[in-house]
PDB file of N, CA and C in Angstrom:
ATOM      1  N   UNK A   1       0.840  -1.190   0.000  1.00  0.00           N
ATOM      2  CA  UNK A   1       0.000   0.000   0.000  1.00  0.00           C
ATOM      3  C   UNK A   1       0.884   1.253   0.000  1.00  0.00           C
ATOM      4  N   UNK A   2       0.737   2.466   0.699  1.00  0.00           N
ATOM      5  CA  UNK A   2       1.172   3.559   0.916  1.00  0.00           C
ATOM      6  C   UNK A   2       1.764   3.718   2.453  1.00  0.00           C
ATOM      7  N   UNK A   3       2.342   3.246   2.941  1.00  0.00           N
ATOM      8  CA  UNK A   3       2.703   3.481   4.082  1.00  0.00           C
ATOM      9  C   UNK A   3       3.275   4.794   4.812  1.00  0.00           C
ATOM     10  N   UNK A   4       3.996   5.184   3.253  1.00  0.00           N
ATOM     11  CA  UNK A   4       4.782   6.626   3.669  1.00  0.00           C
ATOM     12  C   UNK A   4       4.295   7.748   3.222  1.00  0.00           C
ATOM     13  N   UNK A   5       2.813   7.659   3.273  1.00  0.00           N
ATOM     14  CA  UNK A   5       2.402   8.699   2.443  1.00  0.00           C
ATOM     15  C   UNK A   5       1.664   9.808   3.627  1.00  0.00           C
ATOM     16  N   UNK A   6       1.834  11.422   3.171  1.00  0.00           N
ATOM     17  CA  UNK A   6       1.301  12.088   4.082  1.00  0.00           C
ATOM     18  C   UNK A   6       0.920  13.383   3.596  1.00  0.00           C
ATOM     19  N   UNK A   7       0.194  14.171   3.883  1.00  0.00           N
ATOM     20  CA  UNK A   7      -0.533  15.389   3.878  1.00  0.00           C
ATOM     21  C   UNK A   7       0.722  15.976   2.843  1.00  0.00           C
ATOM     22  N   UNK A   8       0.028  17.107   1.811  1.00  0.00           N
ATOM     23  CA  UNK A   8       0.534  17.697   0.507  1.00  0.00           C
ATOM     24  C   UNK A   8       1.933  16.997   0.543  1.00  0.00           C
ATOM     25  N   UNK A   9       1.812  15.742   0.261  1.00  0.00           N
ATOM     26  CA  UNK A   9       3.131  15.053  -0.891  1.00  0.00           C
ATOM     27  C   UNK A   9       2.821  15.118  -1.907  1.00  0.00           C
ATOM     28  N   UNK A  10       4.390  14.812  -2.642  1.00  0.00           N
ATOM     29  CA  UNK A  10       3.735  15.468  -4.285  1.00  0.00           C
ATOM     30  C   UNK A  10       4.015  14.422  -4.530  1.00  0.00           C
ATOM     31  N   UNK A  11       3.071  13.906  -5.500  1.00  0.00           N
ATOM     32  CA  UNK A  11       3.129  12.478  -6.105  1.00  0.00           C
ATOM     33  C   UNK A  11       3.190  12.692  -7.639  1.00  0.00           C
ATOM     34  N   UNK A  12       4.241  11.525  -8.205  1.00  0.00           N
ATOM     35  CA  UNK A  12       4.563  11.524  -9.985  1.00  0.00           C
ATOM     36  C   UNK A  12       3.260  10.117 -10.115  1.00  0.00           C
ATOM     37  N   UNK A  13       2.933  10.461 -10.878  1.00  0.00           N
ATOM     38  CA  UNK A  13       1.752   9.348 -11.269  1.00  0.00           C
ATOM     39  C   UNK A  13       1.948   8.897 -12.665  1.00  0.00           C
ATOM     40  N   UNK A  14       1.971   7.497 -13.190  1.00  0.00           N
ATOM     41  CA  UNK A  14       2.494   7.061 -14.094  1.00  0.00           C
ATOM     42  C   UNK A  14       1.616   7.479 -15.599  1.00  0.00           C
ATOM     43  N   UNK A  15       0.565   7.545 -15.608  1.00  0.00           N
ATOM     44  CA  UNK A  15      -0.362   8.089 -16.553  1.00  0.00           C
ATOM     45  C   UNK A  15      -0.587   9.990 -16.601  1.00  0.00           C
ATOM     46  N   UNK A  16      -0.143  10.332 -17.315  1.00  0.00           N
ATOM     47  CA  UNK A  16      -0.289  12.206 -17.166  1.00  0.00           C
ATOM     48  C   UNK A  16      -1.970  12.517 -17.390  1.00  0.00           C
ATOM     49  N   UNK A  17      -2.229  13.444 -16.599  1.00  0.00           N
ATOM     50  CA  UNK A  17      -3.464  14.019 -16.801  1.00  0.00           C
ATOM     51  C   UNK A  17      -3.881  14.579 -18.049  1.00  0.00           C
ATOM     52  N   UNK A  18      -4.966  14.885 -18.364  1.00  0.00           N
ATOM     53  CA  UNK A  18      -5.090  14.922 -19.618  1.00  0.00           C
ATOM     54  C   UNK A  18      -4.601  17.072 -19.877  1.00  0.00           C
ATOM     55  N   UNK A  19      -4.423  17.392 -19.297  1.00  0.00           N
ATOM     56  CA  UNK A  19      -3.915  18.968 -18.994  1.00  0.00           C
ATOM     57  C   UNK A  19      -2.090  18.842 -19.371  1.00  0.00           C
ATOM     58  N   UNK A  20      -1.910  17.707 -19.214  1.00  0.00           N
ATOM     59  CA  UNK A  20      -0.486  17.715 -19.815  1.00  0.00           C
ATOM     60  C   UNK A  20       0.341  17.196 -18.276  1.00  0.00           C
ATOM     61  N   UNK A  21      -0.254  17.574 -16.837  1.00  0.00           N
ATOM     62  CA  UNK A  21       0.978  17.144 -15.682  1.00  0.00           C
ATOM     63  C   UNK A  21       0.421  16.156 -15.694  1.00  0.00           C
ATOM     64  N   UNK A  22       1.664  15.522 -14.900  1.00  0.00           N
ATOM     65  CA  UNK A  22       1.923  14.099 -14.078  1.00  0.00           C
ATOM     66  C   UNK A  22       2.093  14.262 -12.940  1.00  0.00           C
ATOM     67  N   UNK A  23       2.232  15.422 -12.279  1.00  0.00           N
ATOM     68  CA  UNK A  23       2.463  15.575 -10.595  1.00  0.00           C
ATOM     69  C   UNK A  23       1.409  15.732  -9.913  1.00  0.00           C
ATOM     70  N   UNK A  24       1.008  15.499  -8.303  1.00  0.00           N
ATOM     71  CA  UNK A  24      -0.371  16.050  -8.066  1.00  0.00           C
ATOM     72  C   UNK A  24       0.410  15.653  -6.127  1.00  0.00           C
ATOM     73  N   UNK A  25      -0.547  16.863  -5.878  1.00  0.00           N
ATOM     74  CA  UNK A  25      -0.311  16.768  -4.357  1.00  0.00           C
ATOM     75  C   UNK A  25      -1.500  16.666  -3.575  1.00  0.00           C
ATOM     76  N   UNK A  26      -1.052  15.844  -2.596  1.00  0.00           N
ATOM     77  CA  UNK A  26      -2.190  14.923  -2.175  1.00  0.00           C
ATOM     78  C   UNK A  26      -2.102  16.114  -0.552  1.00  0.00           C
ATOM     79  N   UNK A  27      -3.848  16.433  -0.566  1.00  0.00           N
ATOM     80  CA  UNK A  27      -5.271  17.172  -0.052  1.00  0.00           C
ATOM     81  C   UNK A  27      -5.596  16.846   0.851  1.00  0.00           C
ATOM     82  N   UNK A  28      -6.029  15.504   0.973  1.00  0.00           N
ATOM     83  CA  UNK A  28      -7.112  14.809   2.155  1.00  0.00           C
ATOM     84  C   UNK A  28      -6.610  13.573   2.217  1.00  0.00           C
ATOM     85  N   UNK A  29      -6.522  12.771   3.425  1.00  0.00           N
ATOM     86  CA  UNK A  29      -5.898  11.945   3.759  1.00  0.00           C
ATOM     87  C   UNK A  29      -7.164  11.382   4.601  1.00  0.00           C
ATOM     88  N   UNK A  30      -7.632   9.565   4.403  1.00  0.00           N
ATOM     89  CA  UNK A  30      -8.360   9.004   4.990  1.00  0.00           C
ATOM     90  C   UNK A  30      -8.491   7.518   4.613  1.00  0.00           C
ATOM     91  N   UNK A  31      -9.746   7.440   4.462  1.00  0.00           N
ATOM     92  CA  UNK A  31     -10.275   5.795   3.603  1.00  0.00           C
ATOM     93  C   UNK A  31      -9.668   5.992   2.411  1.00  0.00           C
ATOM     94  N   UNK A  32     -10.153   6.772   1.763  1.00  0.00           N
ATOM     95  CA  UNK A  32     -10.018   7.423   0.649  1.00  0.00           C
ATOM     96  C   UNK A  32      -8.763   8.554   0.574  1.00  0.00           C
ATOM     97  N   UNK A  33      -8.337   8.807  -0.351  1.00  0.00           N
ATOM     98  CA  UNK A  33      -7.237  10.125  -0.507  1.00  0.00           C
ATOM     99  C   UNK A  33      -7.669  11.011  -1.832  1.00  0.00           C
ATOM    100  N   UNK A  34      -7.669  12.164  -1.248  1.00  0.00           N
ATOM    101  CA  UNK A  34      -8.288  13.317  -2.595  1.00  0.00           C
ATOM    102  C   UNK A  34      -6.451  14.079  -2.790  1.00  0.00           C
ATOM    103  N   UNK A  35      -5.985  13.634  -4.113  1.00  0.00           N
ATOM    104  CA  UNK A  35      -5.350  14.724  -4.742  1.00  0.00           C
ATOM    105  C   UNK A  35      -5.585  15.464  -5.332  1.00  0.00           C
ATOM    106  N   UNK A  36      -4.323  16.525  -6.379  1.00  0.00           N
ATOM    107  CA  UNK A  36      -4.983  17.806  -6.870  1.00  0.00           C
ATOM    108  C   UNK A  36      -3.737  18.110  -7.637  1.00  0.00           C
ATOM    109  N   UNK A  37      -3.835  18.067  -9.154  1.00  0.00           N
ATOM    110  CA  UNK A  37      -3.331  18.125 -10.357  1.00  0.00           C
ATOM    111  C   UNK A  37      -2.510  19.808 -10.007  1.00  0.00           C
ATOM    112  N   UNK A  38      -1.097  19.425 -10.083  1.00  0.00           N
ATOM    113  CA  UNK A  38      -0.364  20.736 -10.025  1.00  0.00           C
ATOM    114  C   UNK A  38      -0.192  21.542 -11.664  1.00  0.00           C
ATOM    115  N   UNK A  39      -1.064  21.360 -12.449  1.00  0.00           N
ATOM    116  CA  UNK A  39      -1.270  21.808 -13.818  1.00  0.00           C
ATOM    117  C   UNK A  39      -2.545  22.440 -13.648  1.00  0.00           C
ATOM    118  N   UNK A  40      -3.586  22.020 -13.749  1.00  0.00           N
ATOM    119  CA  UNK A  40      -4.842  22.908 -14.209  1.00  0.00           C
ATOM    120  C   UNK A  40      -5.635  22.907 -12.700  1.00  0.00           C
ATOM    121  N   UNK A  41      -5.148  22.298 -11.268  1.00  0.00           N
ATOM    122  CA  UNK A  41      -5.728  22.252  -9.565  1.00  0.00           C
ATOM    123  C   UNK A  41      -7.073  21.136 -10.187  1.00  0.00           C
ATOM    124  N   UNK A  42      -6.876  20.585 -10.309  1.00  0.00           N
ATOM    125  CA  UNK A  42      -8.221  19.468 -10.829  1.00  0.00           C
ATOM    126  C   UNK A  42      -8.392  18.661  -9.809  1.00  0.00           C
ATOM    127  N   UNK A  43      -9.275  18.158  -8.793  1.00  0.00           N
ATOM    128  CA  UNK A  43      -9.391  17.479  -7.823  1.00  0.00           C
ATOM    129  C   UNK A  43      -9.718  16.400  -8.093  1.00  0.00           C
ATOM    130  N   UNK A  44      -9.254  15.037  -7.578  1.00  0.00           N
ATOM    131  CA  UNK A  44      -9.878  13.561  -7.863  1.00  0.00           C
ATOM    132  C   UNK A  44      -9.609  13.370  -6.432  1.00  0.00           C
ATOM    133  N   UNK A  45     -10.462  12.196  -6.231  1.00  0.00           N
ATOM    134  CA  UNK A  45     -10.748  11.785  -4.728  1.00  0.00           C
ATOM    135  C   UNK A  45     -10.132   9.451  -5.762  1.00  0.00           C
ATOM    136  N   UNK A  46      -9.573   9.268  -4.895  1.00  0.00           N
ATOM    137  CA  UNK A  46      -9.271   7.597  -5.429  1.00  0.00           C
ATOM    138  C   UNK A  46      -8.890   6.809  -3.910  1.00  0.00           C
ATOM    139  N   UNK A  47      -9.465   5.354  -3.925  1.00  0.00           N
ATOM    140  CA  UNK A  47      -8.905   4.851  -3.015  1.00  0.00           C
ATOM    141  C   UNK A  47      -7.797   4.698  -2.369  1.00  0.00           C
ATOM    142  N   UNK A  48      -7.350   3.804  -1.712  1.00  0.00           N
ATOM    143  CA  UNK A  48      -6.036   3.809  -1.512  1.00  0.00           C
ATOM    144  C   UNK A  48      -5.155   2.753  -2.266  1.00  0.00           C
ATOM    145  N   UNK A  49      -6.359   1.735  -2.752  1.00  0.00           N
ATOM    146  CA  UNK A  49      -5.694   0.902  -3.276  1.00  0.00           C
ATOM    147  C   UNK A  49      -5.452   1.051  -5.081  1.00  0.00           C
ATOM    148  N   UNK A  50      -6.179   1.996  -5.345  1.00  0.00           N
ATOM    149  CA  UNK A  50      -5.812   2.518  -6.503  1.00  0.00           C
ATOM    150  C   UNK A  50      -5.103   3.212  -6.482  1.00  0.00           C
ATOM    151  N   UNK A  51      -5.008   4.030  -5.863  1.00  0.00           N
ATOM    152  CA  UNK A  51      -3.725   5.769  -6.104  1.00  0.00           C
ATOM    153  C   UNK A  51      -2.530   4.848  -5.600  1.00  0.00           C
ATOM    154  N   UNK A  52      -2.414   3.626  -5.220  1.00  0.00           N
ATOM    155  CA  UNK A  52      -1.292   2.817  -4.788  1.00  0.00           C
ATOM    156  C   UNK A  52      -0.452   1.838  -6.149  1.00  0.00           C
ATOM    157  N   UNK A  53      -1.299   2.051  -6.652  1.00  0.00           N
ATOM    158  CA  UNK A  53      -1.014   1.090  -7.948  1.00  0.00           C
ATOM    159  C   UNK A  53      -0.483   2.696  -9.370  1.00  0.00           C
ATOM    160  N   UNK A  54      -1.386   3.157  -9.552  1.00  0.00           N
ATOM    161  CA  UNK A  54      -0.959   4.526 -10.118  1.00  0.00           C
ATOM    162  C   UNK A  54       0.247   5.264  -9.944  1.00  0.00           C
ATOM    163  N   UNK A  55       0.832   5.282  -8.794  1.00  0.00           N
ATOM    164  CA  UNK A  55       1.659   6.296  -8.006  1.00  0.00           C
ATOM    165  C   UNK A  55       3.273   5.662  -8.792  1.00  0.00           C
ATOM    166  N   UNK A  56       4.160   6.453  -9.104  1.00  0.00           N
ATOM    167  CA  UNK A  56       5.572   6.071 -10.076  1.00  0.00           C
ATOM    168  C   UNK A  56       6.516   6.450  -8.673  1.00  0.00           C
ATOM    169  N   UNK A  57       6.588   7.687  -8.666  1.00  0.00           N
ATOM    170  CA  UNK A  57       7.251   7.883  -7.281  1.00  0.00           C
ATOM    171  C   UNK A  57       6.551   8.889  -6.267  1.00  0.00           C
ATOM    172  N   UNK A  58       7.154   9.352  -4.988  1.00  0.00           N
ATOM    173  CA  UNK A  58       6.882   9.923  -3.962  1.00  0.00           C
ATOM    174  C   UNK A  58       8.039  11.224  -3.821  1.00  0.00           C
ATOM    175  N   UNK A  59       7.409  12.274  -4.582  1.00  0.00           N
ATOM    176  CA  UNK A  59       8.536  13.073  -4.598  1.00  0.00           C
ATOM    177  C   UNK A  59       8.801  13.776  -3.621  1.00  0.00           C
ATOM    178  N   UNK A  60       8.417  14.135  -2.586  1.00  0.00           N
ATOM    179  CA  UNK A  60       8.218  14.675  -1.481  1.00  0.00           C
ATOM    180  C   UNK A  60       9.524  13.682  -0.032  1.00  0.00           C
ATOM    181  N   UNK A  61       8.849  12.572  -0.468  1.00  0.00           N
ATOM    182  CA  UNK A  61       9.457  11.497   0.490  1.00  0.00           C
ATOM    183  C   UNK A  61      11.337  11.083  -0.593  1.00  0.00           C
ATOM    184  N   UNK A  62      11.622  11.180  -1.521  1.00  0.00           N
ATOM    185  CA  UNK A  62      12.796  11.055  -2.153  1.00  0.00           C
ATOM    186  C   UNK A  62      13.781  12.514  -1.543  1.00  0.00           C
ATOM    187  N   UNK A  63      13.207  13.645  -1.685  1.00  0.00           N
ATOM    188  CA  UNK A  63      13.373  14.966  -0.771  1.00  0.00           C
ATOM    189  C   UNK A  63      13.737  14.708   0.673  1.00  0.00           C
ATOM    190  N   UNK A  64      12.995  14.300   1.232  1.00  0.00           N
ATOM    191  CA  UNK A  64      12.818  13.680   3.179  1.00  0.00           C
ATOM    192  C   UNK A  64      14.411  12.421   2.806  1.00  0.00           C
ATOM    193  N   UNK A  65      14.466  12.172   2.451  1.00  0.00           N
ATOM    194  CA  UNK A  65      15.634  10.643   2.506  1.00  0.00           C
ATOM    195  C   UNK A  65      16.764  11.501   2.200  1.00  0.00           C
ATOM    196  N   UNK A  66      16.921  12.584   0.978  1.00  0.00           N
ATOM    197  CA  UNK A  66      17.944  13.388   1.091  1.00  0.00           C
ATOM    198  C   UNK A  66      18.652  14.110   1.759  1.00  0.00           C
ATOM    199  N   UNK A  67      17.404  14.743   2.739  1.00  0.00           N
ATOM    200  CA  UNK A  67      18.048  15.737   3.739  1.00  0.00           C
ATOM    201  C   UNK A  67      19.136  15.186   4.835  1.00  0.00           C
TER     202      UNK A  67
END
């Protein structure tokens, strides 16, 4: 699943939105997780077990391992 995932991480998602990004930072955190397209702010709400399968990397958390 997502274990390391947390409030506005920016996530690379393997399929690009149809606005042209691939990045989106994740909103709401629960059952469910609502991100939000850093190209046109487009909101989608997806499970966890989908946005888990979607997700390429965790750019936020590659940042956090650097410091």
């Amino acid at each position: 699943m997502l274990p390391d995932l947390e409030l506005n991480d920016l996530l690379k998602l393997r399929k690009t939105h149809p606005c042209g990004e691939d990045r989106w930072k994740v909103i709401r955190m629960g059952a469910d997780i609502k991100i939000e397209c850093l190209g046109c702010s487009r909101q989608v709400m997806l499970s966890r077990r989908k946005l888990a399968r979607s997700v390429k990397t965790n750019l936020s958390l590659e940042e956090r391992i650097n410091e």
